[in-house]
Structure formats: structure tokens, C-alpha cells
N, C-alpha and C. Protein backbone atom coordinates (compact mmCIF):
# COMPACT_ATOMS: atom_id res chain seq x y z
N UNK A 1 -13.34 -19.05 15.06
CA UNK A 1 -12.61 -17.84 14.77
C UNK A 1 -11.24 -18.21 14.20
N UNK A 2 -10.89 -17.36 13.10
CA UNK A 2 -9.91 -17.82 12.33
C UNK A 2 -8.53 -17.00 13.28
N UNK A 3 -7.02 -17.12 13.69
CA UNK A 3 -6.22 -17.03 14.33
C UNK A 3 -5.34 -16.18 13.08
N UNK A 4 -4.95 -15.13 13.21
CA UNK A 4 -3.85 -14.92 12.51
C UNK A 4 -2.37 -14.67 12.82
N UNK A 5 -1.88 -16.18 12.57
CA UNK A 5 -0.49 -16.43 12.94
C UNK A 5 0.59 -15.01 12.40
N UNK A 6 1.10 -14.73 11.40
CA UNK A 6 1.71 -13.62 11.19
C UNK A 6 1.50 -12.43 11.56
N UNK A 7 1.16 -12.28 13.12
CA UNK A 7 1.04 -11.27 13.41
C UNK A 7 1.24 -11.33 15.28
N UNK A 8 2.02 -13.18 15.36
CA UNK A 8 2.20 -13.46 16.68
C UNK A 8 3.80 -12.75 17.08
N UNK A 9 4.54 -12.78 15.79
CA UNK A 9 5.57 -12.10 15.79
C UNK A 9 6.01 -10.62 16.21
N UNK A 10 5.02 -10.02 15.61
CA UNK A 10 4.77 -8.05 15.62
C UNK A 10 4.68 -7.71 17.00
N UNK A 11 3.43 -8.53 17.63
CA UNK A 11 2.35 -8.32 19.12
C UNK A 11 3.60 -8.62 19.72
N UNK A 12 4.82 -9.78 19.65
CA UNK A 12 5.84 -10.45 20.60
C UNK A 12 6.84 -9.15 20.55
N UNK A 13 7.26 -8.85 19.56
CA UNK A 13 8.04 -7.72 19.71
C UNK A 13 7.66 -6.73 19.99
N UNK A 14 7.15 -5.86 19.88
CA UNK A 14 6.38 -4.95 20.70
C UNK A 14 6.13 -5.04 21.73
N UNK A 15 5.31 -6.24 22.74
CA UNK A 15 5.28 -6.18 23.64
C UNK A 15 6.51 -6.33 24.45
N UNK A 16 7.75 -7.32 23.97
CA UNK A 16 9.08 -7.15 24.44
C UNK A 16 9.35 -5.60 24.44
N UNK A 17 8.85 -4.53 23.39
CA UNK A 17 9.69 -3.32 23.57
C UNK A 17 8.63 -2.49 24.83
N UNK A 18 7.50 -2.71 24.97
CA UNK A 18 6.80 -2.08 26.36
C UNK A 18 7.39 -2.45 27.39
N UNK A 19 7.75 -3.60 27.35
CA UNK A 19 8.46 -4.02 28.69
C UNK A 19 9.71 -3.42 29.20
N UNK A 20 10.35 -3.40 27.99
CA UNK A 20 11.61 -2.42 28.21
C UNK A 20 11.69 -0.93 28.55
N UNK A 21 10.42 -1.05 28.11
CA UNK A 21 10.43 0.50 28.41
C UNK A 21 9.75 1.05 29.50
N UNK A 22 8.98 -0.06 30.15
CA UNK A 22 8.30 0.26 31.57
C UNK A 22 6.84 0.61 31.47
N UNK A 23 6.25 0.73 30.29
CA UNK A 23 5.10 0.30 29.91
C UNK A 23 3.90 -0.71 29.81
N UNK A 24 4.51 -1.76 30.36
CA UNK A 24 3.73 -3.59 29.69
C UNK A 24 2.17 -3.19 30.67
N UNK A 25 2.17 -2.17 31.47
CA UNK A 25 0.57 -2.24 31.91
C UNK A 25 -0.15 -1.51 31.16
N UNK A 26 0.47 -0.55 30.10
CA UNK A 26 -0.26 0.10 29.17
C UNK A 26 -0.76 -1.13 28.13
N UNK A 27 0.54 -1.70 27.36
CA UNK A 27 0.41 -2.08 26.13
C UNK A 27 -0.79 -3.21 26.61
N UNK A 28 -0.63 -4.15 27.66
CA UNK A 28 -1.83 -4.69 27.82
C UNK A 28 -3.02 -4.55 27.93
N UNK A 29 -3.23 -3.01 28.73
CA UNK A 29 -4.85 -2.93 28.28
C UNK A 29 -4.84 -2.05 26.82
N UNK A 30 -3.99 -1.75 25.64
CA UNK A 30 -4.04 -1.58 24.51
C UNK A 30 -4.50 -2.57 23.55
N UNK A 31 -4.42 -3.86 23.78
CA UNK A 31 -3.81 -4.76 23.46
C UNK A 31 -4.52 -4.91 22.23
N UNK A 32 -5.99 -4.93 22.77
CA UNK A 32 -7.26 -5.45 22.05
C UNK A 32 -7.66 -4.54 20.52
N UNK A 33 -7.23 -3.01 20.86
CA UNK A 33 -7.04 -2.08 19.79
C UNK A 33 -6.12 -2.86 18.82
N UNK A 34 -5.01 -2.16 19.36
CA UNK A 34 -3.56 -2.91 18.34
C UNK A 34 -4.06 -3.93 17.40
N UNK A 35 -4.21 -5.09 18.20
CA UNK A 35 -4.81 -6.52 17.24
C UNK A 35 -5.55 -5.62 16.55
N UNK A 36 -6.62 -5.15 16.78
CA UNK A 36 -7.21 -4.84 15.91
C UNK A 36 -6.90 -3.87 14.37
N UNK A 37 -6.10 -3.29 14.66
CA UNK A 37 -5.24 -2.56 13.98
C UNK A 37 -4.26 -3.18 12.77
N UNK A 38 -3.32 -4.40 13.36
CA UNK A 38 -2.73 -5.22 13.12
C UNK A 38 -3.82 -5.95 12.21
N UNK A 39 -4.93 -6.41 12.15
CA UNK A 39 -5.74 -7.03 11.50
C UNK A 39 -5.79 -6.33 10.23
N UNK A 40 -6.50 -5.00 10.61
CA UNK A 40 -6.70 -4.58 9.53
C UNK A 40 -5.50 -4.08 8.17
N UNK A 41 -4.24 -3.91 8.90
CA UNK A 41 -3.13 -3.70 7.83
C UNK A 41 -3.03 -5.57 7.46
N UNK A 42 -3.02 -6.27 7.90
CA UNK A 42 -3.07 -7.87 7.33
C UNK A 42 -3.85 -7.81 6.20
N UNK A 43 -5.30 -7.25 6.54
CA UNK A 43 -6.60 -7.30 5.40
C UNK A 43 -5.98 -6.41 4.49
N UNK A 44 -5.25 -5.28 4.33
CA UNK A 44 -4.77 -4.37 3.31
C UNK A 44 -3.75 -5.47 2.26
N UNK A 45 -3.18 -6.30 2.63
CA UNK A 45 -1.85 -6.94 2.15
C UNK A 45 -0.50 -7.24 3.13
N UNK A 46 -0.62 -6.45 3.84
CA UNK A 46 0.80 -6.47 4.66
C UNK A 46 0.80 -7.24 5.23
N UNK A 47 2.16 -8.30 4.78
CA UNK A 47 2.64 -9.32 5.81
C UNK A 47 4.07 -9.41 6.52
N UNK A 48 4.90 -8.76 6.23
CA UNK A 48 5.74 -8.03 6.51
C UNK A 48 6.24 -8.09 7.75
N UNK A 49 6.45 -8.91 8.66
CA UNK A 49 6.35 -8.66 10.46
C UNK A 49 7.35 -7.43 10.69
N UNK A 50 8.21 -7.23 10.11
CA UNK A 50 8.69 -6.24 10.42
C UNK A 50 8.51 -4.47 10.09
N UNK A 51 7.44 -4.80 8.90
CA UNK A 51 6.54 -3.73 8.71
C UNK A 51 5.13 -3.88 9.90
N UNK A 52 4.90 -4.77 10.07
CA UNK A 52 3.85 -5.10 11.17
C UNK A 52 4.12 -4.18 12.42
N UNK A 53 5.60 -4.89 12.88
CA UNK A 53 5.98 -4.42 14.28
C UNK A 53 6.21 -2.91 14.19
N UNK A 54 6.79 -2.01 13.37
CA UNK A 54 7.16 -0.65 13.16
C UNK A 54 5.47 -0.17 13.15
N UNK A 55 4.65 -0.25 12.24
CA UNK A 55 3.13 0.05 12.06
C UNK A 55 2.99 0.16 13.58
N UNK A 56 2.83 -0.84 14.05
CA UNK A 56 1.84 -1.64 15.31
C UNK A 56 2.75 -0.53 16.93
N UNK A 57 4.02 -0.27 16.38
CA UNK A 57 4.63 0.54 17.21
C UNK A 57 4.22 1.84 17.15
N UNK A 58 4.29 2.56 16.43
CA UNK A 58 3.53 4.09 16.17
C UNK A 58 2.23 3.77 16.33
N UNK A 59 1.46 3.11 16.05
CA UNK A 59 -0.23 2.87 16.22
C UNK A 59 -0.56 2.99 18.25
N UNK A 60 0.28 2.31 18.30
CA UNK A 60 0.23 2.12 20.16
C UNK A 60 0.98 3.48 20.34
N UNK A 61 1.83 4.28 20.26
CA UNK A 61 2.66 5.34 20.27
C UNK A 61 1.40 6.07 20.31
N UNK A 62 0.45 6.30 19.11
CA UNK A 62 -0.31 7.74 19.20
C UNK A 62 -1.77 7.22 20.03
N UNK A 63 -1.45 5.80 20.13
CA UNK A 63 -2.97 5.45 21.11
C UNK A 63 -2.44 5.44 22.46
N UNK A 64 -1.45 6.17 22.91
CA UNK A 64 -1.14 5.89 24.52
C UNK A 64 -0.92 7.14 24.59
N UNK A 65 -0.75 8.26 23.65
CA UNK A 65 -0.62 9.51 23.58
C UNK A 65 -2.23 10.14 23.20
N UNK A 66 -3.21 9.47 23.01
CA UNK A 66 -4.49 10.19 22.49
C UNK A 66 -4.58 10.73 21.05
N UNK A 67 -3.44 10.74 20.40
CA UNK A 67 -3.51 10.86 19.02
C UNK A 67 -4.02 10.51 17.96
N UNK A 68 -4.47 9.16 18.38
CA UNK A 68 -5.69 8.30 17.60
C UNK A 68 -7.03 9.00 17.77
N UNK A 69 -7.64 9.38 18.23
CA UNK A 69 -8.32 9.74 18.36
C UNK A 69 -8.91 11.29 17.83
N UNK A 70 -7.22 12.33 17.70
CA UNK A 70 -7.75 13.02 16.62
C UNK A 70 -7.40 12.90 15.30
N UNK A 71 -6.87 11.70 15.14
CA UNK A 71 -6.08 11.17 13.67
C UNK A 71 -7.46 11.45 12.62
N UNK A 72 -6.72 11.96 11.47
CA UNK A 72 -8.18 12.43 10.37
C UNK A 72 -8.47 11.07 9.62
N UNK A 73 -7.77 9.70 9.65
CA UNK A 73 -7.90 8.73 9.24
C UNK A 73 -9.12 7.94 9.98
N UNK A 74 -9.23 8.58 11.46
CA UNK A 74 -10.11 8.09 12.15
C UNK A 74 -11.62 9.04 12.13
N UNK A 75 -11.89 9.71 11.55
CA UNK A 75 -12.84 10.76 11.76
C UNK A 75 -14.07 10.28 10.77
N UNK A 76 -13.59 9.12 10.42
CA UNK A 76 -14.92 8.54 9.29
C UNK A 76 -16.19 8.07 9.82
């Protein structure tokens, strides 16, 4: 399995900002989504860590809120 390093940065900050915020037992069982998420904006082009970490922040934002789930991006 191939590792994608530019994206150890995004997951690090973010998870530094769950922590701060009293969250880190959410973002961990999130975790596996996110990456996954994070993958797929990598596969689009984006390398960006700091476009990563902002993305990867609202992505966990509407997946800890249930918003993903009625997102019309997701309804495919």
C-alpha cells in the first residue's frame, strides 16, 4: 500500500485542533473517513496542506454534525 506523505501534515493539524477543542474521541473514530476524504482531494490535484487542513476541517465539521450525509455531493 502506497502511504501518502502530504497529507501527514493536514491529519497533524487537525487533529491538534480536536484536541483543543475537546473533541480528539470524535476525530479518532472519524479518522478513517477524513483519510479518506483527504485522499480523494490529493487524487483531484490538491497538495496544498494548508488547503488540505481547511478542506479536511469542514469535511470532519459536517461529518460530526451529520451533514455529510445529506450533502447532494454525496447522494450519487
Amino acid at each position: 500500500m502506497v502511504q501518502i506523505t502530504v497529507l501527514e501534515t493536514p491529519i497533524a493539524r487537525i487533529k491538534e485542533t480536536c484536541e483543543l477543542t475537546g473533541i480528539a474521541d470524535k476525530f479518532d473514530r472519524a479518522l478513517p473517513e477524513l483519510e479518506t476524504f483527504l485522499e480523494v482531494q490529493v487524487a483531484k490535484g490538491e497538495v496544498r496542506e494548508t488547503r488540505l487542513t481547511f478542506d479536511g476541517l469542514c469535511y470532519l465539521r459536517r461529518l460530526l454534525t451529520g451533514a455529510v450525509l445529506q450533502s447532494p455531493e454525496n447522494a450519487e
